[in-house]
Protein backbone atom coordinates (compact mmCIF):
# COMPACT_ATOMS: atom_id res chain seq x y z
CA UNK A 1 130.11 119.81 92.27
CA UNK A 2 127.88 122.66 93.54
CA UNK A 3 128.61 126.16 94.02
CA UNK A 4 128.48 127.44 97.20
CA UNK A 5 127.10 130.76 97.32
CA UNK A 6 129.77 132.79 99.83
CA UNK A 7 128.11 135.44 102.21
CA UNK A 8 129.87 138.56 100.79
CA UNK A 9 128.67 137.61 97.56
CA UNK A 10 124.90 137.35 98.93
CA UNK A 11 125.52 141.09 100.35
CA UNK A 12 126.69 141.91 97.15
CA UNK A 13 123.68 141.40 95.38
CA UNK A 14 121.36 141.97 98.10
CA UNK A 15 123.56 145.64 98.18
CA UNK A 16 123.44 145.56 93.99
CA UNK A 17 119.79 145.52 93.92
CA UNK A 18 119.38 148.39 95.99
CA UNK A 19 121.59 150.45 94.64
CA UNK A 20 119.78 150.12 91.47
CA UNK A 21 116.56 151.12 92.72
CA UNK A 22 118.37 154.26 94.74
CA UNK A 23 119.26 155.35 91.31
CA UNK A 24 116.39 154.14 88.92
CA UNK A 25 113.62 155.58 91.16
CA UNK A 26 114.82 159.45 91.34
CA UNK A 27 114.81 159.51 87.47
CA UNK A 28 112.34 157.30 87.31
CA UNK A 29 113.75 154.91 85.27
CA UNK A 30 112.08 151.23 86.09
CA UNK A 31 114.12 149.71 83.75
CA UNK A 32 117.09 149.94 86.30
CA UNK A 33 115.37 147.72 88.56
CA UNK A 34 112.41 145.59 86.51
CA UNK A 35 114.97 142.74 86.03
CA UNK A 36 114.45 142.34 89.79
CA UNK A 37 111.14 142.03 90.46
CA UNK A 38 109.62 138.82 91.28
CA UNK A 39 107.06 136.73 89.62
CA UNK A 40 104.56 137.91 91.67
CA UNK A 41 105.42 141.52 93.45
CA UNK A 42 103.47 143.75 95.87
CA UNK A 43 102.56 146.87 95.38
CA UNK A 44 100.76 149.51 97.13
CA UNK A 45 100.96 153.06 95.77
CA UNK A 46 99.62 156.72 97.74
CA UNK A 47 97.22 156.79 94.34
CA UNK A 48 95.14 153.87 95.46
CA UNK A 49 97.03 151.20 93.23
CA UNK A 50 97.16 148.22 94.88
CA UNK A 51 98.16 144.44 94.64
CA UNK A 52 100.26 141.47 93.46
CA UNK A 53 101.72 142.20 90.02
CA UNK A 54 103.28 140.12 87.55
CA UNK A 55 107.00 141.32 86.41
CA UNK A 56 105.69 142.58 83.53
CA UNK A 57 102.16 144.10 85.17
CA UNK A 58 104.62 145.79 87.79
CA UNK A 59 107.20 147.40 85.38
CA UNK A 60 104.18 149.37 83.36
CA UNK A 61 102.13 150.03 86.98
CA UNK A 62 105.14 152.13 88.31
CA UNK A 63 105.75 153.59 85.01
CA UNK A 64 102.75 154.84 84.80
CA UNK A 65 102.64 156.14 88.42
CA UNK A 66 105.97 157.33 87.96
CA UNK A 67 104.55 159.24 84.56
CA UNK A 68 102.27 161.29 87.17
CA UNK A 69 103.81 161.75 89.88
CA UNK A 70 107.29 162.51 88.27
CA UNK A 71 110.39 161.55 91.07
CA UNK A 72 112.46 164.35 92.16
CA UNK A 73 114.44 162.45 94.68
CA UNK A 74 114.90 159.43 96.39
CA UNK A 75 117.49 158.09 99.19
CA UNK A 76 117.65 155.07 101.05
CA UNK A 77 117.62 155.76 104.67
CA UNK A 78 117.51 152.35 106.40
CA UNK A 79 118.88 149.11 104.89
CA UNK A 80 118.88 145.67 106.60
CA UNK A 81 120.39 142.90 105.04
CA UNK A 82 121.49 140.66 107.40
CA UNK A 83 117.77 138.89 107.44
CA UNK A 84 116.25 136.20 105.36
CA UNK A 85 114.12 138.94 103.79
CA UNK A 86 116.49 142.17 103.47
CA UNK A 87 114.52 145.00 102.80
CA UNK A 88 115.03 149.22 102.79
CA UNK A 89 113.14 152.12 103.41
CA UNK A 90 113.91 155.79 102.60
CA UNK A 91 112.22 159.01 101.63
CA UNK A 92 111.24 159.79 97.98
CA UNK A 93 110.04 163.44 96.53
CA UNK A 94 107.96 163.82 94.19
CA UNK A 95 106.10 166.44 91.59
CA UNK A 96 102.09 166.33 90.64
CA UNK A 97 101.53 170.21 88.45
CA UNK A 98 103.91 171.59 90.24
CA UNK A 99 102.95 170.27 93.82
CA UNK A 100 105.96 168.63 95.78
CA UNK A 101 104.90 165.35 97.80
CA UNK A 102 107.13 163.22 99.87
CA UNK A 103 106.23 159.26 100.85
CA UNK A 104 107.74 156.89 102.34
CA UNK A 105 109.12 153.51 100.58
CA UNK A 106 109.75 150.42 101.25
CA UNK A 107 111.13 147.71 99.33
CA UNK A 108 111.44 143.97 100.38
CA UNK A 109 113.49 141.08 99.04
CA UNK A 110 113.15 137.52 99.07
CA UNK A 111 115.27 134.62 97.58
CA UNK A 112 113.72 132.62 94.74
CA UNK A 113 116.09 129.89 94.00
CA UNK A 114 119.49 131.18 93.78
CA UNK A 115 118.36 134.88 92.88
CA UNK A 116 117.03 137.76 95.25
CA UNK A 117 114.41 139.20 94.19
CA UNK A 118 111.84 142.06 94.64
CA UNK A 119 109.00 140.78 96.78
CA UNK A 120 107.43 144.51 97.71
CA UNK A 121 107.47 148.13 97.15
CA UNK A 122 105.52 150.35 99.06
CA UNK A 123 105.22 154.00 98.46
CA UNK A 124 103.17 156.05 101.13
């Protein structure tokens, strides 16, 4: 007998994922989200950082960007989950000596077996 997987629960963890990255990223706490990423993530940073990251190589790249450019805020302003690859975008502040910067992010999902995970995160 196989579990079916029910589309409210599907929402549900599409919705839990992003809701942990709308509260890790304004503290900058990765470790809110890292569970999520993917074997093999995108990212592309403002700084120039670029590129498909392990789970591991993508946990310490955004630490370290978050490390300089320290998160003041972040909100999710668009979310679409009703597509085989939800993803969200929203507007995120940030601090570099004492200069405020805001960029755009956006954040992708795809399914990996039975488990959604994160397939992108841009920050522009």
């Amino acid at each position: 007998m196989t579990a079916t997987v029910l589309p409210q629960n599907r929402d549900a963890d599409i919705n839990r994922i992003f809701a942990n990255i709308e509260e890790g990223l304004p503290a900058g706490s990765i470790d809110r989200f890292s569970n999520y990423f993917a074997d093999k993530t995108f990212i592309s940073l403002f700084n120039g950082k670029s590129g498909y990251f392990s789970a591991n190589q993508a946990y310490y790249v955004l630490k370290d960007f978050f490390s300089i450019y320290r998160p003041i805020s972040f909100k999710i302003d668009n979310l679409v989950i009703d597509t085989t690859n939800p993803f969200a975008s929203g507007a995120l502040r940030t601090s570099y000596r004492g200069i405020r910067k805001s960029a755009m992010v956006f954040i992708s999902l795809q399914k990996y077996g039975d488990e959604w995970r994160i397939s992108q995160i841009t920050i522009n």
